[in-house]
PDB file of N, CA and C in Angstrom:
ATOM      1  N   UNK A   1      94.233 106.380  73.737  1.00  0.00           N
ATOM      2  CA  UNK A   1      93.783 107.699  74.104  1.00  0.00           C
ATOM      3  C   UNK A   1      94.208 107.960  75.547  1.00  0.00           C
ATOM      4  N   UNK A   2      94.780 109.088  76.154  1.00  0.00           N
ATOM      5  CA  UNK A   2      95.131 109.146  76.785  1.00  0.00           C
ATOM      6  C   UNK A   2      94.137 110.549  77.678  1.00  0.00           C
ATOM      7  N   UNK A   3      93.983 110.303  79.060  1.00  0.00           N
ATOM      8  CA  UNK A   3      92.870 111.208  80.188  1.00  0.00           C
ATOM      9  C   UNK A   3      93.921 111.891  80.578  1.00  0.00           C
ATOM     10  N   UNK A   4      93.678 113.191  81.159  1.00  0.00           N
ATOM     11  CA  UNK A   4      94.411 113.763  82.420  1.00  0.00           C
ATOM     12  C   UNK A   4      93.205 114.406  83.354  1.00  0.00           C
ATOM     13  N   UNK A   5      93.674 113.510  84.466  1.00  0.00           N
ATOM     14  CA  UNK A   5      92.176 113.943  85.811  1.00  0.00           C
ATOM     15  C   UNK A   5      92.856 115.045  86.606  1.00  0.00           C
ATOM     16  N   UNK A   6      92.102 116.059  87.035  1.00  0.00           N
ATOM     17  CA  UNK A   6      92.555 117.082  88.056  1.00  0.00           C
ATOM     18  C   UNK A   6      91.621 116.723  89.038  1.00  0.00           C
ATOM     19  N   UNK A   7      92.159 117.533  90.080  1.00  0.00           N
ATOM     20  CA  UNK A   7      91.657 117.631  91.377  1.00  0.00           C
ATOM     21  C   UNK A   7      90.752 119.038  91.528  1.00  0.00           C
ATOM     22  N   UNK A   8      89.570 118.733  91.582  1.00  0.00           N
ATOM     23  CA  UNK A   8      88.520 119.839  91.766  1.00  0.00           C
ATOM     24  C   UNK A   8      89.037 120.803  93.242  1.00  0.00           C
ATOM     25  N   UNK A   9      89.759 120.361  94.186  1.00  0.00           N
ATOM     26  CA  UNK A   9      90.100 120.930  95.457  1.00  0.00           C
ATOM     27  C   UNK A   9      91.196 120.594  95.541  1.00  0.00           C
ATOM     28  N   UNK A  10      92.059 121.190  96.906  1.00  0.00           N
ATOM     29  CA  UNK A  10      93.189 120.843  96.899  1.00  0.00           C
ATOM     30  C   UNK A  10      93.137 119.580  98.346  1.00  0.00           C
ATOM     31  N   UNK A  11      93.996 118.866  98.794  1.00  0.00           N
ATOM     32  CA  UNK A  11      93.591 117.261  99.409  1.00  0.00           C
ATOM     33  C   UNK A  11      94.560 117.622 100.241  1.00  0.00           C
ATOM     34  N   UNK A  12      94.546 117.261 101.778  1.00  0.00           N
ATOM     35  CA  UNK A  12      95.837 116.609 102.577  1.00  0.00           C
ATOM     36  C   UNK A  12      96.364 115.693 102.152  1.00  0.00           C
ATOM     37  N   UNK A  13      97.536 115.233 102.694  1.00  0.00           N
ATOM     38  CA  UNK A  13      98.632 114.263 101.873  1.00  0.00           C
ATOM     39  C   UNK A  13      97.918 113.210 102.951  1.00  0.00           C
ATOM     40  N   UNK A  14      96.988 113.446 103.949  1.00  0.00           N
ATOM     41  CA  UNK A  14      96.603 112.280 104.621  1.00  0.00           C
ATOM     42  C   UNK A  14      95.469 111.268 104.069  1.00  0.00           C
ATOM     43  N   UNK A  15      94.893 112.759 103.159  1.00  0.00           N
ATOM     44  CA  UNK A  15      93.556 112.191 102.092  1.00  0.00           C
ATOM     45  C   UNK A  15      93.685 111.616 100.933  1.00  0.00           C
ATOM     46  N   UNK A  16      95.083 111.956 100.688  1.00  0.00           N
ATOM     47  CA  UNK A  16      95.488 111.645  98.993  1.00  0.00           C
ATOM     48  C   UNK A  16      95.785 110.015  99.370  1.00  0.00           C
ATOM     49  N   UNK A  17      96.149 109.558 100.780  1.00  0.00           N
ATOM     50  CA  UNK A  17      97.525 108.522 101.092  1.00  0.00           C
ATOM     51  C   UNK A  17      95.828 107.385 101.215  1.00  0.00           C
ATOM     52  N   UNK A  18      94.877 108.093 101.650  1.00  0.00           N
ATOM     53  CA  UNK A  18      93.429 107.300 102.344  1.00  0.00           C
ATOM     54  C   UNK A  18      93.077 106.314 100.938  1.00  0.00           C
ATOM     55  N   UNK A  19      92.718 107.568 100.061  1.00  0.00           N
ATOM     56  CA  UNK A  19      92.619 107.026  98.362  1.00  0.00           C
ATOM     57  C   UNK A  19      93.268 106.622  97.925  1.00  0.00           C
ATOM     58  N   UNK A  20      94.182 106.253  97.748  1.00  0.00           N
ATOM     59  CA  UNK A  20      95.216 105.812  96.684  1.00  0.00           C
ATOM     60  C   UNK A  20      94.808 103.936  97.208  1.00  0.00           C
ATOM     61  N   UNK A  21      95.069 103.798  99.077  1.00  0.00           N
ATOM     62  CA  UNK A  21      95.028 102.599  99.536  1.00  0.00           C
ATOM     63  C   UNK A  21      93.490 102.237  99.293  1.00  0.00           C
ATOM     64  N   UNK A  22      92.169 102.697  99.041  1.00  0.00           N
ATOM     65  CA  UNK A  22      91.014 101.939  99.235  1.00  0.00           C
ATOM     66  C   UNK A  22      91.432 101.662  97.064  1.00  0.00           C
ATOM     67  N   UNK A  23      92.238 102.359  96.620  1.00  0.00           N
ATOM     68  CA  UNK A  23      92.327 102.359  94.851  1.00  0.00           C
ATOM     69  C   UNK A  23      92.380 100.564  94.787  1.00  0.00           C
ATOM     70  N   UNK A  24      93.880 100.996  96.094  1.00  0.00           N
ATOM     71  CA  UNK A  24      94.351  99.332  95.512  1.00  0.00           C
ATOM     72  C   UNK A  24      94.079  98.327  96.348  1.00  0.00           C
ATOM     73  N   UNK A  25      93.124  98.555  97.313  1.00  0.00           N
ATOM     74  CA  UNK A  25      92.369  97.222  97.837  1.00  0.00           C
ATOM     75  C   UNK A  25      91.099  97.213  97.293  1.00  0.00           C
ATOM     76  N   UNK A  26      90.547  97.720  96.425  1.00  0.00           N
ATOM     77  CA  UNK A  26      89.238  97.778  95.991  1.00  0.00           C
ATOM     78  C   UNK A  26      89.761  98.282  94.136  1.00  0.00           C
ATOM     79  N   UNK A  27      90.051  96.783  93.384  1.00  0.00           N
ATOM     80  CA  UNK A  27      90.098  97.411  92.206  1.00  0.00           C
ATOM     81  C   UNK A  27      89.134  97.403  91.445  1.00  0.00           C
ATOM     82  N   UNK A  28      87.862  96.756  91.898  1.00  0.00           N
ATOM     83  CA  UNK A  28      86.476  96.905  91.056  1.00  0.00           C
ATOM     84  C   UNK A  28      86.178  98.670  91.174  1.00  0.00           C
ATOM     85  N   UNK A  29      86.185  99.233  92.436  1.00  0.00           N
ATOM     86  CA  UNK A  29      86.203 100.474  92.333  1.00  0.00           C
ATOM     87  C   UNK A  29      86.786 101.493  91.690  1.00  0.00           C
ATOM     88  N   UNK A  30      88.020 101.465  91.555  1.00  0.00           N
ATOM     89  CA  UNK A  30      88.957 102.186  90.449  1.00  0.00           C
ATOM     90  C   UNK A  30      88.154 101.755  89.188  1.00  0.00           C
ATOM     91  N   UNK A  31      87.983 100.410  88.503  1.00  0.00           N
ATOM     92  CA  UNK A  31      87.191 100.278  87.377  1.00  0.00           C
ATOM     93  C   UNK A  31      86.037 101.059  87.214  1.00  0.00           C
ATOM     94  N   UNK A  32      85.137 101.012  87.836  1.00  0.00           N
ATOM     95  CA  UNK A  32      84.046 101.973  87.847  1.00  0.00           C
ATOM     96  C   UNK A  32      84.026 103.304  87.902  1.00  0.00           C
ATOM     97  N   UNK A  33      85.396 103.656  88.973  1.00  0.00           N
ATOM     98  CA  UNK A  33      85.459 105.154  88.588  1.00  0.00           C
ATOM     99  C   UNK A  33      86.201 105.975  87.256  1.00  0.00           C
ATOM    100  N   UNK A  34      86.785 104.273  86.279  1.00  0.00           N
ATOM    101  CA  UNK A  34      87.417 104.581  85.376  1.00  0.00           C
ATOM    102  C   UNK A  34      86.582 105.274  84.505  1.00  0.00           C
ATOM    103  N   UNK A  35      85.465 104.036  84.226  1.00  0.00           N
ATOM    104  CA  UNK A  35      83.924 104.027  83.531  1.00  0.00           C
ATOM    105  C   UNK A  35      83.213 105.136  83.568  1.00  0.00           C
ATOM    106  N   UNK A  36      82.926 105.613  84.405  1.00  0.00           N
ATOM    107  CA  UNK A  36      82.159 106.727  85.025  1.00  0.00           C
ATOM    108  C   UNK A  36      83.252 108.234  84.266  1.00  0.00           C
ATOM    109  N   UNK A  37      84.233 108.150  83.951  1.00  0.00           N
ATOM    110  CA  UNK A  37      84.914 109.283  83.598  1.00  0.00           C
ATOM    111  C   UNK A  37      84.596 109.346  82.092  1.00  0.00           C
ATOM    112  N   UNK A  38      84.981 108.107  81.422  1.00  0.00           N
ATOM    113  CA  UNK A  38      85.023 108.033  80.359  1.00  0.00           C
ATOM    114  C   UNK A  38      83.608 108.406  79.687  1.00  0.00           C
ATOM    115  N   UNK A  39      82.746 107.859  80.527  1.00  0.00           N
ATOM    116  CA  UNK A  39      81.326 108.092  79.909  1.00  0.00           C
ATOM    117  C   UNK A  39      81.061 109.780  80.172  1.00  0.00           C
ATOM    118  N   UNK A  40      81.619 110.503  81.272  1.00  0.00           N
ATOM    119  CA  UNK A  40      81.457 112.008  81.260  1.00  0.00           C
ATOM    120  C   UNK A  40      82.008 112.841  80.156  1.00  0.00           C
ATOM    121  N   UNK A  41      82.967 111.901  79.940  1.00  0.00           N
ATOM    122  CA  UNK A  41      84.176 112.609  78.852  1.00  0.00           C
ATOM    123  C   UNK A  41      83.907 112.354  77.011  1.00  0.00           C
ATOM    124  N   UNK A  42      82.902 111.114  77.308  1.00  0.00           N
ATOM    125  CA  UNK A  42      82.319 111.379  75.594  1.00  0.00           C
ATOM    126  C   UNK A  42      81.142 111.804  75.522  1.00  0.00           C
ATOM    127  N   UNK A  43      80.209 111.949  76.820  1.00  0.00           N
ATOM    128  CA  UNK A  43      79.341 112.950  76.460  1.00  0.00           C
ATOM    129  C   UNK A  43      79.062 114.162  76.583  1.00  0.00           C
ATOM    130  N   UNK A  44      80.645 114.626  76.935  1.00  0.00           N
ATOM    131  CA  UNK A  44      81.086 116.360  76.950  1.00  0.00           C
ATOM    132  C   UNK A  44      81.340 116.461  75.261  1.00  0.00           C
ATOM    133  N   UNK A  45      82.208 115.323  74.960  1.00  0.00           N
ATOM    134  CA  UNK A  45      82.730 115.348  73.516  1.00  0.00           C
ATOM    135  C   UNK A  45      81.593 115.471  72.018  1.00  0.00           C
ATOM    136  N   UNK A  46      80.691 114.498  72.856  1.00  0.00           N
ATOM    137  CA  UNK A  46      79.421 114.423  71.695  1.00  0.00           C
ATOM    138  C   UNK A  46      78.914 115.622  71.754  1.00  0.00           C
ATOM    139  N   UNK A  47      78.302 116.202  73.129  1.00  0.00           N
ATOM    140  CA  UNK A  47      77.887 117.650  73.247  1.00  0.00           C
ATOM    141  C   UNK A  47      78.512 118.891  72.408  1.00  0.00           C
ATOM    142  N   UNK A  48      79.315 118.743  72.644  1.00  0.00           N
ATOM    143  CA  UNK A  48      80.478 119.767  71.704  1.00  0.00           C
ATOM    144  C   UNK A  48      80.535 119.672  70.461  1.00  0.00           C
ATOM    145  N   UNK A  49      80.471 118.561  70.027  1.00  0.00           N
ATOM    146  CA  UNK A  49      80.513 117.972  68.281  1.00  0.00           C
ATOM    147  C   UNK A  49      79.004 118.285  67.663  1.00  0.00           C
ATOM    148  N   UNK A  50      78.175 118.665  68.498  1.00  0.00           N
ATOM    149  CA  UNK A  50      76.928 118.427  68.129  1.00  0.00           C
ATOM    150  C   UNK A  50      76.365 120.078  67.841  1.00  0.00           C
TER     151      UNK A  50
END
């Protein structure tokens, strides 16, 4: 299954460059923020189905 995440705002390329580096020195964090999507995204899905 495949996500596509947008950006709620638009970012400096200084903010985008900040995140990307805490992504990949902190990959427990990226995991969690994986988690955290997925769980928004099936209980938009269940909501809807329901």
């Amino acid at each position: 299954m495949f996500f596509t995440l947008s950006a709620s705002r638009l970012m400096k390329a200084s903010e985008v460059r900040r995140q990307c580096q805490e992504a990949r020195d902190n990959p427990a964090l990226l995991l969690w923020i994986e988690v955290e999507a997925k769980k928004r995204y099936f209980a938009l899905t269940k909501k809807a189905a329901s």
